[in-house]
N, C-alpha and C. Protein backbone atom coordinates (compact mmCIF):
# COMPACT_ATOMS: atom_id res chain seq x y z
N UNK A 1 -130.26 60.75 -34.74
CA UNK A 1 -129.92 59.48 -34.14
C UNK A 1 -128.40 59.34 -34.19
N UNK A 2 -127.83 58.75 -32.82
CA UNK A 2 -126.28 58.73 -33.26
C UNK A 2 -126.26 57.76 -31.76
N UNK A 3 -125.11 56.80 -32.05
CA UNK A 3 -124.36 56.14 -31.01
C UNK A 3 -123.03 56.73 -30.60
N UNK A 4 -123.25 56.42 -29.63
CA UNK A 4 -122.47 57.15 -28.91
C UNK A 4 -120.89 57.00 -29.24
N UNK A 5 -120.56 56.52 -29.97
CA UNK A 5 -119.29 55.31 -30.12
C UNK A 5 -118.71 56.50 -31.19
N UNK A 6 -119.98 56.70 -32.17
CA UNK A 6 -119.50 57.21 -33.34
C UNK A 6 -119.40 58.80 -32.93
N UNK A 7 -120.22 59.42 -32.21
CA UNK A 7 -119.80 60.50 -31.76
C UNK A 7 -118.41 60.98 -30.91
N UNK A 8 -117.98 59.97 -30.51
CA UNK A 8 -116.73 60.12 -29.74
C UNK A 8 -115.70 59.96 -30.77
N UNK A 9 -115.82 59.35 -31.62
CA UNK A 9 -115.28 58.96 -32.76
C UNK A 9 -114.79 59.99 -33.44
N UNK A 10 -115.97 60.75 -33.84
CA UNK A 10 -116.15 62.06 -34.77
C UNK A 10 -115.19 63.50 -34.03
N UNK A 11 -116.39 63.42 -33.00
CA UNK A 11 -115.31 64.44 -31.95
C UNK A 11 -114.21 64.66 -30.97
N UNK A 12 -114.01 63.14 -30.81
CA UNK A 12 -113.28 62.74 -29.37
C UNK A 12 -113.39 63.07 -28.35
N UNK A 13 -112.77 62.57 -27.19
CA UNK A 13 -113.39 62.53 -26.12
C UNK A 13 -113.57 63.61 -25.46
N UNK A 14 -112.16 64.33 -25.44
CA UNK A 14 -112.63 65.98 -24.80
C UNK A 14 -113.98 66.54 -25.08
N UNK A 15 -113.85 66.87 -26.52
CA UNK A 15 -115.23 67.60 -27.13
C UNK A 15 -116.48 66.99 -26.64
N UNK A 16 -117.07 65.36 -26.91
CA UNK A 16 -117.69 65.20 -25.91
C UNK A 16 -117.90 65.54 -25.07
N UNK A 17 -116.82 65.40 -23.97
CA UNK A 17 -117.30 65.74 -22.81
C UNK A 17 -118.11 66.35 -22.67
N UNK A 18 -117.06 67.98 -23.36
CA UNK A 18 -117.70 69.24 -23.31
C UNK A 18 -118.81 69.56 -23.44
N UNK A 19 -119.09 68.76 -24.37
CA UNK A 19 -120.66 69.03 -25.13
C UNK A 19 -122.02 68.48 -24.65
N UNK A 20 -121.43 67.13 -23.87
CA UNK A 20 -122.32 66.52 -23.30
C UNK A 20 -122.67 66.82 -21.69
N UNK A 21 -121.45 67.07 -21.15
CA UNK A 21 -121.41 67.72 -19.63
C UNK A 21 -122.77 68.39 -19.20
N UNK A 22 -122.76 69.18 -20.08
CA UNK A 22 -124.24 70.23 -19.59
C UNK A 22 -125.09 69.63 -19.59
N UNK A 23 -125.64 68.75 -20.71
CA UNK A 23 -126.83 67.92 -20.41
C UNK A 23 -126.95 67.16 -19.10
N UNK A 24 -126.36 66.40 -18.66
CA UNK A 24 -126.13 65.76 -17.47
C UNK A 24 -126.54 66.62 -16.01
N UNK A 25 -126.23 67.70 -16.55
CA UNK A 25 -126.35 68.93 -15.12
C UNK A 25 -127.01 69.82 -14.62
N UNK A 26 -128.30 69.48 -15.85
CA UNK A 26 -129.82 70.06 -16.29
C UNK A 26 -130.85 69.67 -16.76
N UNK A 27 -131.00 68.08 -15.86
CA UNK A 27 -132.26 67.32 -16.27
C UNK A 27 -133.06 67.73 -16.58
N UNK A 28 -134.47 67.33 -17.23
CA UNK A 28 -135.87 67.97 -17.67
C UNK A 28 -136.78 67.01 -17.67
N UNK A 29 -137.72 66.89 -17.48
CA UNK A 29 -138.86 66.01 -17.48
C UNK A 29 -139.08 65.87 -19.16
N UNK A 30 -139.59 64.72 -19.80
CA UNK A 30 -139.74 64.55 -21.57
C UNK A 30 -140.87 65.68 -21.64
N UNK A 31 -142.20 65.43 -20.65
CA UNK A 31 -143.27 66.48 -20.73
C UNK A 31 -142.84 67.65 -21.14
N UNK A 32 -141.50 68.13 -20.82
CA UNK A 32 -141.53 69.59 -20.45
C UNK A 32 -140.34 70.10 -21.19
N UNK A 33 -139.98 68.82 -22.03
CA UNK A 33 -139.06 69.27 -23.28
C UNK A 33 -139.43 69.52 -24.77
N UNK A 34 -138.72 70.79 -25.13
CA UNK A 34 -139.86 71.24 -26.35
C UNK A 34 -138.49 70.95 -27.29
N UNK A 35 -139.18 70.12 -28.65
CA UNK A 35 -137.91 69.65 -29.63
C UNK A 35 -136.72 69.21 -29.96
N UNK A 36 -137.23 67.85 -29.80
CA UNK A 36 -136.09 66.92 -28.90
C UNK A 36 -135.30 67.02 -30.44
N UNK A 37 -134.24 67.17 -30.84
CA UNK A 37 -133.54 67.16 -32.33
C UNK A 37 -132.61 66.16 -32.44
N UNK A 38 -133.09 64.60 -31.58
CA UNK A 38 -131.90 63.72 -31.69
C UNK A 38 -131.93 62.37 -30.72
N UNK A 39 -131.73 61.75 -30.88
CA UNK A 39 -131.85 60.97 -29.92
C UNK A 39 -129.70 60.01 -29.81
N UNK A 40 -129.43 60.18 -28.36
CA UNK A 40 -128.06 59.61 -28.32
C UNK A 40 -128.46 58.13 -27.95
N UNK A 41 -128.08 57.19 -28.66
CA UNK A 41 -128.05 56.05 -27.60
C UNK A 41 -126.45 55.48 -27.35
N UNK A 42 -126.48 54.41 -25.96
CA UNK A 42 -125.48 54.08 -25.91
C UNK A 42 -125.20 52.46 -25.69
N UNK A 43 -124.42 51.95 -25.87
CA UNK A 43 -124.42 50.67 -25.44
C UNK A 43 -124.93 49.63 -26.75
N UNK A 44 -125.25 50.76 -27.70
CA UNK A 44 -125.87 49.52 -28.81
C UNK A 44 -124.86 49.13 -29.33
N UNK A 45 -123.51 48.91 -29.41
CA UNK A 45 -122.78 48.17 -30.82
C UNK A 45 -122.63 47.05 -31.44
N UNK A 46 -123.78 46.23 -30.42
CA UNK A 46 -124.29 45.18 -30.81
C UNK A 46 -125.46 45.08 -31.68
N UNK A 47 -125.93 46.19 -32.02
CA UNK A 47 -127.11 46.88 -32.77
C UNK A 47 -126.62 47.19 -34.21
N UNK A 48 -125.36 47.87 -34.30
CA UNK A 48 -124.87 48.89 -34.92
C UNK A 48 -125.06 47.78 -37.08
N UNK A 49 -125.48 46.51 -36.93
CA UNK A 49 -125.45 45.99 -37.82
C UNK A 49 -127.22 46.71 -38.63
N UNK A 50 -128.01 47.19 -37.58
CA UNK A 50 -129.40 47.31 -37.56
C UNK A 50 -129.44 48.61 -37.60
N UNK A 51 -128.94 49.73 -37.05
CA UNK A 51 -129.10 50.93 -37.63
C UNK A 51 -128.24 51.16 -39.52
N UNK A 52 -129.30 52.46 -40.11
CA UNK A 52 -128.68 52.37 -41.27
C UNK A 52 -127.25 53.62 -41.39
N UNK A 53 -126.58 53.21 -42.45
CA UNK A 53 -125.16 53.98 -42.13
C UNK A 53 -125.53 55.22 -42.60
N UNK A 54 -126.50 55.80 -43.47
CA UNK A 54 -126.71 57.20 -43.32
C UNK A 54 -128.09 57.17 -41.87
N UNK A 55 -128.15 58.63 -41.37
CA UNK A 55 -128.93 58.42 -40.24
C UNK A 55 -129.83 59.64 -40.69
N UNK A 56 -129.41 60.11 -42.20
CA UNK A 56 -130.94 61.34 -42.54
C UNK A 56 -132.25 59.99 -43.04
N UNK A 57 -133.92 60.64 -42.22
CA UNK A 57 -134.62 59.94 -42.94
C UNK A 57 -135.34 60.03 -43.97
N UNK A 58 -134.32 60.75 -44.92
CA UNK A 58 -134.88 60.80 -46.23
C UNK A 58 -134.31 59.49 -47.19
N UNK A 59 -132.87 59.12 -45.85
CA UNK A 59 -132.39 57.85 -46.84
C UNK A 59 -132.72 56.30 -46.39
N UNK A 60 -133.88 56.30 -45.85
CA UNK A 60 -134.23 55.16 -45.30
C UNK A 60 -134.52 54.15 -46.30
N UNK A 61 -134.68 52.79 -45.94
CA UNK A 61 -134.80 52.00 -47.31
C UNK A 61 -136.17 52.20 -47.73
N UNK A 62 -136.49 52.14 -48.94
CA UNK A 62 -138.06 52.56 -49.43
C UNK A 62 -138.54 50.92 -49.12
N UNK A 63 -138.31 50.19 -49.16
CA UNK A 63 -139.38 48.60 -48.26
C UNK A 63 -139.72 49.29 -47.24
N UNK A 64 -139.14 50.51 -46.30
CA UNK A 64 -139.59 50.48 -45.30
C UNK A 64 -140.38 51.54 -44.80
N UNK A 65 -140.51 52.29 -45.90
CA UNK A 65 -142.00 53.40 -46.09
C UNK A 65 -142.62 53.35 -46.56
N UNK A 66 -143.96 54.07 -45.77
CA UNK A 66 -145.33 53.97 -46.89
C UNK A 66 -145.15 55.30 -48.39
N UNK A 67 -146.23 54.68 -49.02
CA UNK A 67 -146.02 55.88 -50.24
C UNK A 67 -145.84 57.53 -49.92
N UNK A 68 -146.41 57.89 -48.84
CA UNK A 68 -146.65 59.42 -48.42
C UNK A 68 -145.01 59.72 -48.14
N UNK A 69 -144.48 58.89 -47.21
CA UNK A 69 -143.14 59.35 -47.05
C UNK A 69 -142.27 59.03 -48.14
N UNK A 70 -142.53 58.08 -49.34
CA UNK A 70 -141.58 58.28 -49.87
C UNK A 70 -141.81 59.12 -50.92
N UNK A 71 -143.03 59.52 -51.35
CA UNK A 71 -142.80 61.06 -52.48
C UNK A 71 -142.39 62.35 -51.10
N UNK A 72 -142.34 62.25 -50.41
CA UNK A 72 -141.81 63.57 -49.39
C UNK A 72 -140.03 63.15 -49.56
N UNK A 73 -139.98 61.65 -48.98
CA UNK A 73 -138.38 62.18 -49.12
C UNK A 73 -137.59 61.75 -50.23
N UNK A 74 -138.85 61.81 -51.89
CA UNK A 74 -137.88 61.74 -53.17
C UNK A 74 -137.64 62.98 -53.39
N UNK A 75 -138.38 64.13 -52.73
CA UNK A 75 -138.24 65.51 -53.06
C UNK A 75 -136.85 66.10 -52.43
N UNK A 76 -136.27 65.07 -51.45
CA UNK A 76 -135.01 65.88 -50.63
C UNK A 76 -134.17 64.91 -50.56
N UNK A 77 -133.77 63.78 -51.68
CA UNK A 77 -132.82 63.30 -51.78
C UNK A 77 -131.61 63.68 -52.70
């Protein structure tokens, strides 16, 4: 998970580009995409109070998992 804000941030804008260019120039149907590893959004920074500041979900708040996920992600914190 990442906004877009902070990725430009991280890499700036060139690198973006770069990185993102191709996607743009090789649509795919979701059906017919195998392992999506991310999701970009954009436009949220009105959100950005609601996503959490780490984005692994092993560090999610424990109110907000059931027991199964949280002995899975006490093992990889």
């Amino acid at each position: 998970m990442e906004l877009i804000e902070d990725l430009i941030a991280r890499l700036g804008d060139d690198e973006t580009n770069r990185v993102l260019a191709p996607l743009w120039e090789r649509p795919i149907l979701k059906r017919n995409a195998v392992g999506i590893h991310g999701t970009l959004f954009y436009d949220n920074d009105h959100r950005k109070s609601f996503i959490p500041q780490s984005k692994r979900e092993v560090d999610w708040n424990e109110q907000t998992i059931n027991q199964a996920q949280f002995d899975l992600f006490s093992r990889y914190r």
